[in-house]
C-alpha atoms as a PDB file:
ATOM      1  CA  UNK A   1      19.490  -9.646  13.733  1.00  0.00           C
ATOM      2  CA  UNK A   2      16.017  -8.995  13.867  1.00  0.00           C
ATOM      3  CA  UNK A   3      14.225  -5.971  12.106  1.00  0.00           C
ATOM      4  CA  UNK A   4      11.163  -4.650  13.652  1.00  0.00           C
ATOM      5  CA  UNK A   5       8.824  -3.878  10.693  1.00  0.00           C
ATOM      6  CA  UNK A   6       7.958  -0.335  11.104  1.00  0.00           C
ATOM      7  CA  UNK A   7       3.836   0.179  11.300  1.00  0.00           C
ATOM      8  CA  UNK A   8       2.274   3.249   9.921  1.00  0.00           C
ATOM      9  CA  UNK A   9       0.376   5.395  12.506  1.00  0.00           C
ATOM     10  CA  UNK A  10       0.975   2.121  15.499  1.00  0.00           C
ATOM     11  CA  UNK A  11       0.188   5.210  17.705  1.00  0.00           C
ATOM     12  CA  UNK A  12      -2.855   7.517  16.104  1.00  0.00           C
ATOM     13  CA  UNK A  13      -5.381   9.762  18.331  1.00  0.00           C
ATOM     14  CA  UNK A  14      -7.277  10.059  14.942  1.00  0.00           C
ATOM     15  CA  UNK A  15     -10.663   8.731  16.726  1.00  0.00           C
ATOM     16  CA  UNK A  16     -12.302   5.755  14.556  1.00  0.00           C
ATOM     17  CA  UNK A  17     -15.780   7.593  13.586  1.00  0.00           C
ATOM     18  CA  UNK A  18     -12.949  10.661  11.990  1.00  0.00           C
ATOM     19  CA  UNK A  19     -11.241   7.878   9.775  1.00  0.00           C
ATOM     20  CA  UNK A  20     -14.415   7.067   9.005  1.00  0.00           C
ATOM     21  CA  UNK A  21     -15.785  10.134   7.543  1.00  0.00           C
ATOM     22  CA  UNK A  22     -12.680  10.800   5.878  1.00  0.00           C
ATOM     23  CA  UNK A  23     -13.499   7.394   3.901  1.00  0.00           C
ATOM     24  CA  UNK A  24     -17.316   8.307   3.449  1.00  0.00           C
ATOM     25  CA  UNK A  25     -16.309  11.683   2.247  1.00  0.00           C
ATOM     26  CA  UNK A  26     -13.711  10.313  -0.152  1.00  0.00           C
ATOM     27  CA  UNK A  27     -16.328   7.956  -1.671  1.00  0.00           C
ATOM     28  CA  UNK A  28     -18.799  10.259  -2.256  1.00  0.00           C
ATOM     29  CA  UNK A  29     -16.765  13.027  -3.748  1.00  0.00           C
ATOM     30  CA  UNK A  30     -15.683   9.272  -6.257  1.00  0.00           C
ATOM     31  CA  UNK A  31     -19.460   8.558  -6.701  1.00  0.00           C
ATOM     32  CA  UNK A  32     -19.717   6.240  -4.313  1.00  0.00           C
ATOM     33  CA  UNK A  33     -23.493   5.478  -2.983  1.00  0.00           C
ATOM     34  CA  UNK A  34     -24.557   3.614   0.253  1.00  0.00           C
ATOM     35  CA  UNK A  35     -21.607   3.743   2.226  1.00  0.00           C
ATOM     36  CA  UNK A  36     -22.069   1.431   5.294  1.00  0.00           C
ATOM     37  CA  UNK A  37     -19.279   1.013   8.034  1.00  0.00           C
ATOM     38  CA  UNK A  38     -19.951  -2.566   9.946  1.00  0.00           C
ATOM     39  CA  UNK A  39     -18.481  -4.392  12.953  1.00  0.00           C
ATOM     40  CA  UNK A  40     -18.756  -7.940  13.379  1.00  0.00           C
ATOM     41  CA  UNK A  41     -18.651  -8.437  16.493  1.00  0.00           C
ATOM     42  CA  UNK A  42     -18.479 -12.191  16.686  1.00  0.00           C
ATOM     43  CA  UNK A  43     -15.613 -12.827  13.748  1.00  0.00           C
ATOM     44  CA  UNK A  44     -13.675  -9.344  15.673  1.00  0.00           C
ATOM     45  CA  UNK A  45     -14.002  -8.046  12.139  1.00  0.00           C
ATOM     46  CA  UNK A  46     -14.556  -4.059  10.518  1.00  0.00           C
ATOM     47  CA  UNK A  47     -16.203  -4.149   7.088  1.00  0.00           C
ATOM     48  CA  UNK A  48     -16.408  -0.912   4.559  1.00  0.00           C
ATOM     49  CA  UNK A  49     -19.305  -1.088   2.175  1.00  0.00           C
ATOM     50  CA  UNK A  50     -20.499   1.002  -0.165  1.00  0.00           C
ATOM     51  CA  UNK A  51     -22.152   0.901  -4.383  1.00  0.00           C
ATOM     52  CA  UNK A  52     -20.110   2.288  -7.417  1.00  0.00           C
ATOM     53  CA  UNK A  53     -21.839   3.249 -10.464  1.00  0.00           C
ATOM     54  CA  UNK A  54     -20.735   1.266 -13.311  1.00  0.00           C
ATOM     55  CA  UNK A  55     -22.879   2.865 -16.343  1.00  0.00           C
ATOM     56  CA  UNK A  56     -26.157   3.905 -16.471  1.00  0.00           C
ATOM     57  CA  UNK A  57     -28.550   2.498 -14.050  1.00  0.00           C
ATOM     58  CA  UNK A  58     -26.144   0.046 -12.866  1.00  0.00           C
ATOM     59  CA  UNK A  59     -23.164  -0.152 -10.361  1.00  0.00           C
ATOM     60  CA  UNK A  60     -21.632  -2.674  -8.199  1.00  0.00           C
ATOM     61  CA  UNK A  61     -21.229  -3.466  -4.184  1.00  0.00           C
ATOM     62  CA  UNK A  62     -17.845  -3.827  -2.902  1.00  0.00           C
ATOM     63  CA  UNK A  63     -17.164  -4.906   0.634  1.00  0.00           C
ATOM     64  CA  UNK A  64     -14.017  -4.946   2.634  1.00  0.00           C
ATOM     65  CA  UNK A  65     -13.033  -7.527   5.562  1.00  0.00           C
ATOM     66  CA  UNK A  66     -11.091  -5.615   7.945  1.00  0.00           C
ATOM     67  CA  UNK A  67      -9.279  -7.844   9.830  1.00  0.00           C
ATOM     68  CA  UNK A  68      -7.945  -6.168  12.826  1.00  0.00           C
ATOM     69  CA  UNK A  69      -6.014  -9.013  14.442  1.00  0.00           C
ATOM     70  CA  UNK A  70      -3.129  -8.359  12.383  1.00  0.00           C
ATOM     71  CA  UNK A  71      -2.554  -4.792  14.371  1.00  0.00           C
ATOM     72  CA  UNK A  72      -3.839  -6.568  17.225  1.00  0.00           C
ATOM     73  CA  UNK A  73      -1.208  -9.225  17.449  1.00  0.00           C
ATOM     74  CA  UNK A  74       1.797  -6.429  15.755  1.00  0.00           C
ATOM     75  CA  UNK A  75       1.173  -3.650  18.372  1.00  0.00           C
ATOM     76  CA  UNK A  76       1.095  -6.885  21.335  1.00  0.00           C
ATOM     77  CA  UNK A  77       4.340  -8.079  20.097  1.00  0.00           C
ATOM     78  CA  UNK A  78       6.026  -4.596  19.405  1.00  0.00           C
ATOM     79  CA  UNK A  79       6.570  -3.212  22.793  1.00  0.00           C
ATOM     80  CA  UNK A  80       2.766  -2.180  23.656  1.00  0.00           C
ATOM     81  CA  UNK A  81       1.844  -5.655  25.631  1.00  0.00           C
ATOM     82  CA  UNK A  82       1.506  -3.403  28.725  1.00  0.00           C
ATOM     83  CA  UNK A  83      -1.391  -1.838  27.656  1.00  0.00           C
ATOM     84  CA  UNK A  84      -4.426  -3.481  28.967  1.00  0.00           C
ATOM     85  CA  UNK A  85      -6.258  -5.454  26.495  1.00  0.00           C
ATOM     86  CA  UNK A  86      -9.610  -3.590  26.097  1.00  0.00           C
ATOM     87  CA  UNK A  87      -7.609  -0.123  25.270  1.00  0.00           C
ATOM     88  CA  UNK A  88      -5.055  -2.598  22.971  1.00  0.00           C
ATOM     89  CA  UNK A  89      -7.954  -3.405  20.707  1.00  0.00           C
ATOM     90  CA  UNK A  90      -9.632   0.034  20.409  1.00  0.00           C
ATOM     91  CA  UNK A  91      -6.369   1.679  19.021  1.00  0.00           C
ATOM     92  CA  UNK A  92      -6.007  -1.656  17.052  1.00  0.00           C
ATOM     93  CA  UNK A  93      -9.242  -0.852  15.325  1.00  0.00           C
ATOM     94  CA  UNK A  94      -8.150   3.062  14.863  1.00  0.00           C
ATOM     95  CA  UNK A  95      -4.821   2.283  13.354  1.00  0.00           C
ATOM     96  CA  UNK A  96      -6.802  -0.322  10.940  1.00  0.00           C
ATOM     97  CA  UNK A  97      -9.598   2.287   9.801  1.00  0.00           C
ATOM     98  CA  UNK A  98      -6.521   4.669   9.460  1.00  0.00           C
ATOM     99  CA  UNK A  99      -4.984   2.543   6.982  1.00  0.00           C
ATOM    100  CA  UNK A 100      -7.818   1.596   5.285  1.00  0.00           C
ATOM    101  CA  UNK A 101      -8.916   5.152   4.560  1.00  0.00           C
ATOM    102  CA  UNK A 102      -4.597   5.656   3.470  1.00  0.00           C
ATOM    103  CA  UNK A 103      -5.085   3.011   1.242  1.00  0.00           C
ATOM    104  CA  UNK A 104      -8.522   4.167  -0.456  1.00  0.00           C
ATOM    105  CA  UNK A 105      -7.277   7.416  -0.693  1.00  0.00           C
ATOM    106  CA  UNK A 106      -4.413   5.926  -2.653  1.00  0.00           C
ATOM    107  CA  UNK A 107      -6.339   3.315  -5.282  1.00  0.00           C
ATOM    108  CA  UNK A 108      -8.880   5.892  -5.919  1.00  0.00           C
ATOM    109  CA  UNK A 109      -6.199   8.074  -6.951  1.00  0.00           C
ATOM    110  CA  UNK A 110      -4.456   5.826  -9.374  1.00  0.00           C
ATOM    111  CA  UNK A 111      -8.801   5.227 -10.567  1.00  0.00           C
ATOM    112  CA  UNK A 112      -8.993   8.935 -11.071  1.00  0.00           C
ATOM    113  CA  UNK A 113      -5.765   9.836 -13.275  1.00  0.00           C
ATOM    114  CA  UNK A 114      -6.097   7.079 -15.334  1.00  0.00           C
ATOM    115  CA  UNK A 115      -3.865   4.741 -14.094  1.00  0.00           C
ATOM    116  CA  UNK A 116      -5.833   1.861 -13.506  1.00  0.00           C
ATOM    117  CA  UNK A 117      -9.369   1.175 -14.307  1.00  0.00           C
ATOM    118  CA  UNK A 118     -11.633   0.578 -11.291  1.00  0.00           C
ATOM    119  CA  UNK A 119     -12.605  -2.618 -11.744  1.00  0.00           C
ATOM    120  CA  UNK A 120      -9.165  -4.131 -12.187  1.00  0.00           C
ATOM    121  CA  UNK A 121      -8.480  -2.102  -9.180  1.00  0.00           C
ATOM    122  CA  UNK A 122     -11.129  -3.087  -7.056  1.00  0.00           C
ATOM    123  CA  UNK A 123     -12.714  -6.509  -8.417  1.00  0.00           C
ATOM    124  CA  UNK A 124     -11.530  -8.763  -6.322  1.00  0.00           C
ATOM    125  CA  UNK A 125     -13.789  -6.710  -3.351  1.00  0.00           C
ATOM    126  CA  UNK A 126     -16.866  -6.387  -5.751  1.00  0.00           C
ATOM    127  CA  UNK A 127     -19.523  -8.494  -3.472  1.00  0.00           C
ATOM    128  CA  UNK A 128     -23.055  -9.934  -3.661  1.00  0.00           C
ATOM    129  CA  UNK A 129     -25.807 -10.401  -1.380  1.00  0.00           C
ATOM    130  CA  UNK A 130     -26.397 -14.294  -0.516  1.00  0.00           C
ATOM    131  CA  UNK A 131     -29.807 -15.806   0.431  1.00  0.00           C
ATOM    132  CA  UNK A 132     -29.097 -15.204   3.751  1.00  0.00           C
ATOM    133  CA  UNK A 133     -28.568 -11.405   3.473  1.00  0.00           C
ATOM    134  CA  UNK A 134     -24.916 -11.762   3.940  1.00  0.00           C
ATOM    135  CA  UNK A 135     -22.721 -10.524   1.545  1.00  0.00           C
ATOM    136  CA  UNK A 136     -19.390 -12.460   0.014  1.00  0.00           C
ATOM    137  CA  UNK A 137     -16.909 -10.729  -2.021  1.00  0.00           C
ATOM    138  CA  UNK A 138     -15.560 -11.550  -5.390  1.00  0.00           C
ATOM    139  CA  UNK A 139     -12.518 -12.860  -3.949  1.00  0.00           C
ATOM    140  CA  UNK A 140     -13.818 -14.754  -1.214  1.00  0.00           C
ATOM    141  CA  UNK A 141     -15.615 -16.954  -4.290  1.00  0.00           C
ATOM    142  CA  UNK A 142     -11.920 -17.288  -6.265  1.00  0.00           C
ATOM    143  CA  UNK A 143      -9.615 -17.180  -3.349  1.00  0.00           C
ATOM    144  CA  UNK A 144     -10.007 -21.150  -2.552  1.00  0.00           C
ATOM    145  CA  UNK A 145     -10.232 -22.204  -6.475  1.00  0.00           C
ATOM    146  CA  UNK A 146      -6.876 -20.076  -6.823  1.00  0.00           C
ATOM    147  CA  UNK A 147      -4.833 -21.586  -4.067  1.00  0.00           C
ATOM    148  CA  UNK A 148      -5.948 -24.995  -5.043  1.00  0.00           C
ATOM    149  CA  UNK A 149      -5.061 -24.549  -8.446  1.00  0.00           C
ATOM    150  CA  UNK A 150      -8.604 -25.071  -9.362  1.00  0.00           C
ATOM    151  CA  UNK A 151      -9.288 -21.996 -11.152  1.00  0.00           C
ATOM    152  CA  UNK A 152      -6.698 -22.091 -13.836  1.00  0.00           C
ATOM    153  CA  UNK A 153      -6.978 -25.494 -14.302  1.00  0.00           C
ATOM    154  CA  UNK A 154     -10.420 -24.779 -15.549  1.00  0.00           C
ATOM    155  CA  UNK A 155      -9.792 -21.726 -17.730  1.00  0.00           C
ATOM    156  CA  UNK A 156      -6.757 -23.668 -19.275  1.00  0.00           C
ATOM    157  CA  UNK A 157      -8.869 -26.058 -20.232  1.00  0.00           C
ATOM    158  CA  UNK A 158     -11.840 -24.015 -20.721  1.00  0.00           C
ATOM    159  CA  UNK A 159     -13.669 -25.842 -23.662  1.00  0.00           C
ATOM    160  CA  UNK A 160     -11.834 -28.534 -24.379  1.00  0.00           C
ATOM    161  CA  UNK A 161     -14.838 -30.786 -23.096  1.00  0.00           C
ATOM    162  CA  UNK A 162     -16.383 -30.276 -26.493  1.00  0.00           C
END
């Protein structure tokens, strides 16, 4: 038997440029500053940017990867393979920018009551700007050390060089 995972909004009319003022506006009534909305056309990736103050005179980047593929490929295999493919991507990337502003809406809320604090909420997105102007994320940096093993390896034996 085979169970068709259900996906949230597969079918939204909520135009992309309305998802994304729902996440701007979201951010700034947070604090957010410098909200940027990116498309990478070459990689076929969406990316969310924007600058939280930390404490005075100082706050952070975070960047999300949207990676629409995953839509892509779940709306192609779920029964929608007859749309044409240029209309299959566009409500590929409206479903994603739906979920993304779902999912916002939801961390920010366990930020705001206290549930979690933001930066063990949102570290692993906190980015920086390479040489190159590009920007890499926190967990782009430990994502390869952690699957490797790498990275606890050298906390666990963080000093023992000595």
């Amino acid at each position: 038997m085979t169970i068709i995972k259900p996906l949230k909004s597969w079918d939204t009319r909520v135009p992309i440029s309305k998802s994304q003022e729902d996440i701007r506006n979201l951010l700034a009534r947070f604090g957010a500053t410098k909200i940027a909305f990116e498309e990478d056309l070459q990689n076929g990736t969406q990316i969310l940017r924007f600058e939280y103050p930390m404490k005075e005179k100082m706050s952070v980047p975070v960047q999300f990867k949207i990676e629409v593929k995953g839509v892509f490929d779940w709306l192609e295999e779920n029964g929608r393979s007859s749309w044409n493919n240029d209309y299959l991507w566009k409500q590929s990337k409206k479903v994603a920018w739906r979920h993304i502003f779902d999912w916002t809406k939801s961390n920010i809320n366990l930020v705001e009551f206290g549930l979690i604090p933001f930066e063990n909420m949102f570290l692993s997105y906190f980015s920086h700007v390479l040489p190159d102007g590009s920007y890499r994320s926190l967990g782009e940096f430990i994502l390869p050390k952690l699957h490797s093993g790498e990275l606890f390896r050298k906390l666990l034996h963080q000093g023992e060089d000595k």
